[in-house]
Protein backbone atom coordinates (compact mmCIF):
# COMPACT_ATOMS: atom_id res chain seq x y z
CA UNK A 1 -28.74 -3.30 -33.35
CA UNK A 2 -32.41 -2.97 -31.69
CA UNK A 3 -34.60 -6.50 -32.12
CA UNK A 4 -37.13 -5.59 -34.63
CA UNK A 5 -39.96 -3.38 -33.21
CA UNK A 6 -43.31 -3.95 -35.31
CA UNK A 7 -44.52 -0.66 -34.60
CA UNK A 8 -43.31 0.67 -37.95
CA UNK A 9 -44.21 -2.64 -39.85
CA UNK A 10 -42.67 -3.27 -42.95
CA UNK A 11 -40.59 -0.39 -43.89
CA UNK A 12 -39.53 0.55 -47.46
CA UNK A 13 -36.32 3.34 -48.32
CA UNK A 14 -37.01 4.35 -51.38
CA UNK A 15 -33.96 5.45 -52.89
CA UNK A 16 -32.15 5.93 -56.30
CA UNK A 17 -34.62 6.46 -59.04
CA UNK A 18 -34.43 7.75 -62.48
CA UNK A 19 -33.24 11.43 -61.27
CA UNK A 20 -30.39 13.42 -62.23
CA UNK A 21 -30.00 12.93 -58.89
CA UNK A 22 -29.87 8.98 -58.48
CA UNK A 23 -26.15 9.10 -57.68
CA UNK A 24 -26.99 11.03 -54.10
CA UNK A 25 -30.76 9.79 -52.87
CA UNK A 26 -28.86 6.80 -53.30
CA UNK A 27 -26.68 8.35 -50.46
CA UNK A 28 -29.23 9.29 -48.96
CA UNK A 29 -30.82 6.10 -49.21
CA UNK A 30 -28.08 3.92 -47.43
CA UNK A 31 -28.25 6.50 -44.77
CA UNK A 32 -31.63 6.47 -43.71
CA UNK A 33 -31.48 2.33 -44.23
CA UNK A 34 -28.80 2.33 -41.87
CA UNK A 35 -29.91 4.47 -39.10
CA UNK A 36 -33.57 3.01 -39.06
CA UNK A 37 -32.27 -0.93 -39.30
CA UNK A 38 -30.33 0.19 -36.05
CA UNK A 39 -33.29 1.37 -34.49
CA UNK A 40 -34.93 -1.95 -34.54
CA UNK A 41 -37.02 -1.13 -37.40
CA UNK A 42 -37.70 -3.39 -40.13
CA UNK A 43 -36.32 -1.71 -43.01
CA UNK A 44 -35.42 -2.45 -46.38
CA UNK A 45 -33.84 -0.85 -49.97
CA UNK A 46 -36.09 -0.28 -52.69
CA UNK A 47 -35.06 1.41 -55.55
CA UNK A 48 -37.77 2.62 -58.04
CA UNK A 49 -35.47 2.39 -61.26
CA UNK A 50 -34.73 -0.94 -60.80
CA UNK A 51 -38.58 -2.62 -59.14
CA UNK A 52 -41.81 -2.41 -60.23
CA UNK A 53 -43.36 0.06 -57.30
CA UNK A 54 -46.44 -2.88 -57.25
CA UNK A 55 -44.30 -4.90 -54.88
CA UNK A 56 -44.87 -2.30 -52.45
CA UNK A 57 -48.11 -3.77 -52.10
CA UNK A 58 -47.37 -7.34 -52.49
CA UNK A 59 -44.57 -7.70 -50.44
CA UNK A 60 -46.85 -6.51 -47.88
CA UNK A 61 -45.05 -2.92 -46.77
CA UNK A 62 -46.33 -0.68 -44.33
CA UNK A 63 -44.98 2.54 -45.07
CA UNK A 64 -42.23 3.86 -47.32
CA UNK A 65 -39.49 6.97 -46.52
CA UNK A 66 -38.88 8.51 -49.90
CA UNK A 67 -35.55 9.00 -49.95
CA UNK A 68 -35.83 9.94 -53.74
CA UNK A 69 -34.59 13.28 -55.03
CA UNK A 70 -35.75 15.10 -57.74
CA UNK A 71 -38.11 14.12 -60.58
CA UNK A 72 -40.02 11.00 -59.92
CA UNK A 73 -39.29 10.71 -56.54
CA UNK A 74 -39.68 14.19 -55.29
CA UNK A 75 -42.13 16.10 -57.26
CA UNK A 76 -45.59 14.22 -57.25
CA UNK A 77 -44.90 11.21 -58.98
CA UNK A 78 -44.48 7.92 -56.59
CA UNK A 79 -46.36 10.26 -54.12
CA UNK A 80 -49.26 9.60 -55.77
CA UNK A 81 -48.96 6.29 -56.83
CA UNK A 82 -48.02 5.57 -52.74
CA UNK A 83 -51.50 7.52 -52.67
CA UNK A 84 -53.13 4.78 -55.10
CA UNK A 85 -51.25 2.03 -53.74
CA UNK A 86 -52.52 2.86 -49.79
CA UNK A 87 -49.17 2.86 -48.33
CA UNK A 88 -48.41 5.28 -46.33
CA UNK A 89 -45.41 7.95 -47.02
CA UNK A 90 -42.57 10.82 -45.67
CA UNK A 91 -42.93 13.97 -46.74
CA UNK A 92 -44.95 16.69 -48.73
CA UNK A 93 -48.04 15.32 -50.73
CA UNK A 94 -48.91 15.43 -54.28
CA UNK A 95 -50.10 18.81 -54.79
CA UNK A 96 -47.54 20.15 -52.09
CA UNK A 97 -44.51 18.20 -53.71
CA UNK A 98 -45.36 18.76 -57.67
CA UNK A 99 -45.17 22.99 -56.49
CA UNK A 100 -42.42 23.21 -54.27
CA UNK A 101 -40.09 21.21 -56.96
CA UNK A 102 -41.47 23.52 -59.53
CA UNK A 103 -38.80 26.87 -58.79
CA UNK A 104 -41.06 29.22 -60.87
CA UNK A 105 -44.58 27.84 -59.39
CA UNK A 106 -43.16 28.39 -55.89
CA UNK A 107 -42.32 31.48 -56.60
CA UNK A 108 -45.79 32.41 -57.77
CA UNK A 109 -46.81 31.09 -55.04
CA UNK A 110 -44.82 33.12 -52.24
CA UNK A 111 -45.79 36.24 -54.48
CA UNK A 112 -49.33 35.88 -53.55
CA UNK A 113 -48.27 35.94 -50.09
CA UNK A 114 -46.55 38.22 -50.30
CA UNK A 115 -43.21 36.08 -49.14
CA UNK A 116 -40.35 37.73 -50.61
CA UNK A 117 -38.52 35.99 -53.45
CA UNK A 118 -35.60 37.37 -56.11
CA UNK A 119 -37.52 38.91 -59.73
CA UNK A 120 -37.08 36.23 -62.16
CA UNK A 121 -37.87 35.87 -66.02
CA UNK A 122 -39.20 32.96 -67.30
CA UNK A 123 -37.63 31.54 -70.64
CA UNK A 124 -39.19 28.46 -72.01
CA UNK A 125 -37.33 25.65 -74.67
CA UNK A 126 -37.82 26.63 -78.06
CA UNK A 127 -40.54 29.51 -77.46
CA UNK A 128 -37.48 32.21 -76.93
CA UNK A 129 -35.63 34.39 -79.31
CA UNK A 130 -32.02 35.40 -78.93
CA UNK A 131 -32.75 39.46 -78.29
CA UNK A 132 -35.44 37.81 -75.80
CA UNK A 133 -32.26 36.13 -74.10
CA UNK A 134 -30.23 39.21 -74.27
CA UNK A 135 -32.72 41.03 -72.65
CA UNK A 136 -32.91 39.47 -69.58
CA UNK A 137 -29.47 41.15 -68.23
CA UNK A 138 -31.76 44.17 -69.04
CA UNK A 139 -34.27 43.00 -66.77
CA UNK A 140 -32.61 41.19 -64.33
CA UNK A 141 -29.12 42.85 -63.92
CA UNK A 142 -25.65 41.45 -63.90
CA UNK A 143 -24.51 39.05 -62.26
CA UNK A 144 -27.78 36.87 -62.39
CA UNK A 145 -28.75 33.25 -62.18
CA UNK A 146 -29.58 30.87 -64.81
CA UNK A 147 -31.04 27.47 -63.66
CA UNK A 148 -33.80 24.60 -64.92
CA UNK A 149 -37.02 24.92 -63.12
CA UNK A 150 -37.32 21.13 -61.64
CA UNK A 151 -33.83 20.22 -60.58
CA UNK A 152 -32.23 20.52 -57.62
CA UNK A 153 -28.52 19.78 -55.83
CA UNK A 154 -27.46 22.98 -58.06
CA UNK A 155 -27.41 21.12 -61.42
CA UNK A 156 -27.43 23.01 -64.30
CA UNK A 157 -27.16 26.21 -62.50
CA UNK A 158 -24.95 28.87 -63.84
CA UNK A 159 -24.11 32.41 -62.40
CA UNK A 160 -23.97 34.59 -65.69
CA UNK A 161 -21.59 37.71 -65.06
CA UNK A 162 -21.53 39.22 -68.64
CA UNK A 163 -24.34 38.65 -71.62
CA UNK A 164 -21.42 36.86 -73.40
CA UNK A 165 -22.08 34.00 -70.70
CA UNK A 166 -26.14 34.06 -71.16
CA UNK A 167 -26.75 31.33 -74.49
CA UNK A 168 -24.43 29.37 -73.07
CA UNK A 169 -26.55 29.09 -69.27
CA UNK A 170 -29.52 28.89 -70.88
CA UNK A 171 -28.27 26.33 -73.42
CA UNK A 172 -27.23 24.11 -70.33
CA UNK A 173 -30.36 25.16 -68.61
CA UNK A 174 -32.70 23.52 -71.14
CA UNK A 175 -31.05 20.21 -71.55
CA UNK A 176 -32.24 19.38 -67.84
CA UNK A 177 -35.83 21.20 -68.21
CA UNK A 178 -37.55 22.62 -70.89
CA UNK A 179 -38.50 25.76 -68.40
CA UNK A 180 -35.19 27.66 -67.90
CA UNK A 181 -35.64 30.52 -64.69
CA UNK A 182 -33.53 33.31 -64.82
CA UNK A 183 -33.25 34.83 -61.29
CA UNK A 184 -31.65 37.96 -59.77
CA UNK A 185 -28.75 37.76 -58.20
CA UNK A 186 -28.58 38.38 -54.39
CA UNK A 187 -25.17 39.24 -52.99
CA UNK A 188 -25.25 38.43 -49.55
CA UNK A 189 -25.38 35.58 -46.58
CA UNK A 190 -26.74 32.04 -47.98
CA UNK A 191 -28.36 30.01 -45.54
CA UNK A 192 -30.60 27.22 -45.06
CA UNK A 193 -33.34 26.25 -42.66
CA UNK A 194 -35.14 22.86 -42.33
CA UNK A 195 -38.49 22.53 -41.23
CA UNK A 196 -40.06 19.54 -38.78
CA UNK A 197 -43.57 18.41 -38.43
CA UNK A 198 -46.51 19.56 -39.97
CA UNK A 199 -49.09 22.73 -39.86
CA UNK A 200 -49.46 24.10 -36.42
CA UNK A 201 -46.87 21.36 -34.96
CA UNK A 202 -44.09 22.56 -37.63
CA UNK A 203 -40.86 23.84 -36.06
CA UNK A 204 -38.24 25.40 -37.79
CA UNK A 205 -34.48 23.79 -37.06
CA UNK A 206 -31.48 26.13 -36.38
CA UNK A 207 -29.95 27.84 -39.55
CA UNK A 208 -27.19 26.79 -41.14
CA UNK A 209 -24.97 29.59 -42.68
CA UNK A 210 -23.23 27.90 -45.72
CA UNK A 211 -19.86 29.85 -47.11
CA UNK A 212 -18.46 27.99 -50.25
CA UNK A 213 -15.18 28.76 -51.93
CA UNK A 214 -15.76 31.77 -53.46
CA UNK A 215 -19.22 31.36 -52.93
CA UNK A 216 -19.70 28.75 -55.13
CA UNK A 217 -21.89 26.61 -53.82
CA UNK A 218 -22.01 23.74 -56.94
CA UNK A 219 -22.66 20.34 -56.97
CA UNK A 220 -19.23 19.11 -56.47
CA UNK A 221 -18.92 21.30 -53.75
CA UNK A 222 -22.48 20.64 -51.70
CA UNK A 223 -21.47 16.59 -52.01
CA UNK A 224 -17.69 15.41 -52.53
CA UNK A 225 -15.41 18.81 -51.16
CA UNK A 226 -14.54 19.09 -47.79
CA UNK A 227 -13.94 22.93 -48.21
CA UNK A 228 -17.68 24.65 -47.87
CA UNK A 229 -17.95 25.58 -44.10
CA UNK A 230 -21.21 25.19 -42.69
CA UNK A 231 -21.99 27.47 -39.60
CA UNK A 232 -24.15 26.40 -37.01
CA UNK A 233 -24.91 28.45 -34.74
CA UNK A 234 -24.93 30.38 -38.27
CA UNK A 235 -23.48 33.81 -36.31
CA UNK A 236 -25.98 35.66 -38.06
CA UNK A 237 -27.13 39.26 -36.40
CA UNK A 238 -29.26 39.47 -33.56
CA UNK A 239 -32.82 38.80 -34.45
CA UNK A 240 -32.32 37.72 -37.65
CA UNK A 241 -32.13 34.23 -37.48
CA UNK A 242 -35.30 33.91 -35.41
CA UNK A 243 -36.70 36.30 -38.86
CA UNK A 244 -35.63 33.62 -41.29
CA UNK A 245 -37.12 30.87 -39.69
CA UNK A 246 -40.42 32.59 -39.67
CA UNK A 247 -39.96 32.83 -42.54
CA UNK A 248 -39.39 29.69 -43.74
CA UNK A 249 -42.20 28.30 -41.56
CA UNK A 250 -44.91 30.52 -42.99
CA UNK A 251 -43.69 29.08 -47.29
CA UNK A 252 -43.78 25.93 -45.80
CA UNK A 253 -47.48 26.21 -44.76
CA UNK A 254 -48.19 28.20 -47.65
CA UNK A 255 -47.11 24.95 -49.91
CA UNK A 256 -49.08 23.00 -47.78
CA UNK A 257 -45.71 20.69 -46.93
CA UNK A 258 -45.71 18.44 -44.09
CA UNK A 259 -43.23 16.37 -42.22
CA UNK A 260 -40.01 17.88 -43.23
CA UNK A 261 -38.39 20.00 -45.67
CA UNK A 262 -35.56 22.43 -46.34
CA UNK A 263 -35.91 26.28 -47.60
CA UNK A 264 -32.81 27.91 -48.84
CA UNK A 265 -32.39 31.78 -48.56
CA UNK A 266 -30.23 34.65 -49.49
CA UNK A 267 -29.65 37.56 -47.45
CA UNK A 268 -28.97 40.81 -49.05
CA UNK A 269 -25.58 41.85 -48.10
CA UNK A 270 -26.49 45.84 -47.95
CA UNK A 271 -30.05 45.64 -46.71
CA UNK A 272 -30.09 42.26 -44.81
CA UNK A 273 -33.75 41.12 -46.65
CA UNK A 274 -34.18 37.67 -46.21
CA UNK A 275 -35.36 36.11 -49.96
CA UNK A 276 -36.85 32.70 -50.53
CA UNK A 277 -35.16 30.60 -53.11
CA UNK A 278 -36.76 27.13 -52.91
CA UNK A 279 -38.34 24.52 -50.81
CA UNK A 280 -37.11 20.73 -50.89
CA UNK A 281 -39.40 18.52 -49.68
CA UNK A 282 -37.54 15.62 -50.06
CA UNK A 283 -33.84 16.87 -48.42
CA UNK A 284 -30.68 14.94 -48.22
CA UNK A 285 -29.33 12.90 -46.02
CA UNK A 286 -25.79 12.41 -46.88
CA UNK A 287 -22.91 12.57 -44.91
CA UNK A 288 -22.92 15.94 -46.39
CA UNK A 289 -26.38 17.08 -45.85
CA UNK A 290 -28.16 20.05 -44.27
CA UNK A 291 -30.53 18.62 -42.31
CA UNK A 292 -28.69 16.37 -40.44
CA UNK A 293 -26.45 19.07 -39.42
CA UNK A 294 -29.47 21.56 -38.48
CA UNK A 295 -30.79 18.85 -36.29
CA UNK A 296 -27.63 17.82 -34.77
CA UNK A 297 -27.20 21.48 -33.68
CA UNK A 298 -30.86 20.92 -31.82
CA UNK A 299 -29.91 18.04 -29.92
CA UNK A 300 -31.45 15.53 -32.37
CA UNK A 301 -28.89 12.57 -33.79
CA UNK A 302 -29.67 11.29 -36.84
CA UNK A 303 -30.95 8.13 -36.12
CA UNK A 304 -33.84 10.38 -34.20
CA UNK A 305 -34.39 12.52 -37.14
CA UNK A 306 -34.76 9.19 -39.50
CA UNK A 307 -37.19 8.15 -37.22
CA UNK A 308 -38.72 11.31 -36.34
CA UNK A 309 -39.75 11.67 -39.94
CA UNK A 310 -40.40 8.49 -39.97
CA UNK A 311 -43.47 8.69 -37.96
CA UNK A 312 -44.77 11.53 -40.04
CA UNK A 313 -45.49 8.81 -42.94
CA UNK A 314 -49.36 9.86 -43.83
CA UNK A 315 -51.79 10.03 -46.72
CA UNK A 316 -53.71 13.04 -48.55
CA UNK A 317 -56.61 11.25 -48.46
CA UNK A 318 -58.29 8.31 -46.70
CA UNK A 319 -59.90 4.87 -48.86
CA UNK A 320 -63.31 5.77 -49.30
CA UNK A 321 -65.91 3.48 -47.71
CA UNK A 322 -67.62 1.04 -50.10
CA UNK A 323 -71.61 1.61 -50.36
CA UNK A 324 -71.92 -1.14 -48.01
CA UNK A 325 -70.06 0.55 -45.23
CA UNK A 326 -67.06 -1.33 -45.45
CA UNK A 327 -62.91 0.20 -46.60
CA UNK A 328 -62.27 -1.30 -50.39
């Protein structure tokens, strides 16, 4: 291990959290910890669930990497109490974080842009009938996708191949979220593409092409299966690789995200359109994770892409000056 380099300062990992997804940003967590500690840096676990996020403060850190997935960690939350708190942080800001973990804001979003995204129909908990349910094959087709709005790592997600199979998605669905998207399904290539930096300096990473067992890409099978393959180079046609990452680039500007994220995509087996799913702005970093992998591919280990992102640590906004001139 490095001696300590005081460049960084005090570093904080946030990691575990009161997500659905505790069991992997704490994964994710230990990771990151790891990597930077053997950097030199002076880092340290913090987990949100179990501290009062005060200490940040008081225990005099410098910056935090938010290691956190999903709600409370990766859509807005402890970004802006980080924002109140003056401590610098990784990742998308409040505005940028609370829409991109939002699957039917983003998609309103990437509408306006005219970004191209699968048709979707909104249901929300308790405000639906059951011919309203039934209707959505109608809309939608068969097979479609039933999913909460604000989770991620595939939970809750069902793929619906008969209307026989649509109370019982949507029933799932709404425990995790009371908005449940409905999504049309797009037979085809899934891949993934993470982004670095921020605004003009953004680059997009190589993409990975994921093929699960019959193309079920769940939660046991993104974390604790050995049997998705992950292709990188991602053998994708000529030209279209260099498409999706354009792609992905220009959502991840439109959300106004900075340091890093991830966008997931579906190509359309029979026309080869590209289609935006979601944007994670807070991406794992597991021994199974997509990033890492992406960024391994471009020559970057993953001790350089902890610290890499690392560095990105910022504020939305600066203290304002006090009426006698002086920061608060």
């Amino acid at each position: 291990m490095k001696p300590l380099d005081s460049g960084f300062g005090k570093v904080a990992v946030l990691m575990g959290g009161r997500s659905a997804e505790r069991a992997i940003s704490l994964m994710s967590g230990q990771g990151v910890l790891e990597a930077l500690r053997s950097q030199g840096i002076d880092a340290h676990a913090f987990d949100p669930a179990e501290r009062d996020l005060g200490d940040l403060k008081r225990e005099g850190f410098a910056r935090c990497f938010i290691a956190l997935h999903g709600r409370f960690g990766e859509d807005g939350t402890v970004q802006g109490a980080l924002e109140l708190l003056g401590i610098p942080y990784t990742g998308s800001g409040v505005m940028a974080s609370s829409m991109a973990i939002d699957k039917v804001m983003t998609k309103r979003l990437l509408q306006s842009d005219n970004l191209p995204t699968p048709r979707h129909v909104l249901l929300r908990r308790g405000a639906y009938s059951p011919a309203e349910v039934d209707g959505v094959a109608d809309t939608l087709g068969l097979p479609l996708i039933v999913k909460p709005a604000r989770e991620g790592s595939s939970l809750g997600l069902t793929k619906v191949s008969s209307r026989s199979g649509m109370a019982q998605a949507v029933a799932l669905a709404e425990t995790m979220d009371a908005d449940i998207l409905c999504e049309a399904f797009i037979a085809g290539d899934e891949v993934t593409c993470p982004v670095l930096g921020t605004g003009g300096q953004a680059r997009a990473l190589p993409v990975i092409r994921i093929v699960a067992p019959e193309g079920n890409y769940d939660y046991e099978n993104k974390y604790f299966t050995d049997t998705t393959q992950y292709l990188v180079p991602c053998g994708l046609p000529e030209g279209e690789e260099a498409a999706i990452q354009q792609l992905v680039l220009q959502a991840f500007r439109l959300l106004n995200c900075r340091g890093w994220a991830r966008a997931d995509v579906m190509i359309d087996q029979a026309t080869r359109k590209p289609y935006l799913l979601e944007i994670n702005t807070s991406p794992g970093m597991t021994g199974h994770s997509l990033v890492p992998m992406s960024a391994r591919a471009a020559g970057i280990s993953y001790e350089s892409l902890c610290v890499e992102v690392l560095k990105s640590a910022a504020l939305d906004t600066q203290p304002c000056p006090s009426r006698d001139g002086t920061q608060p």
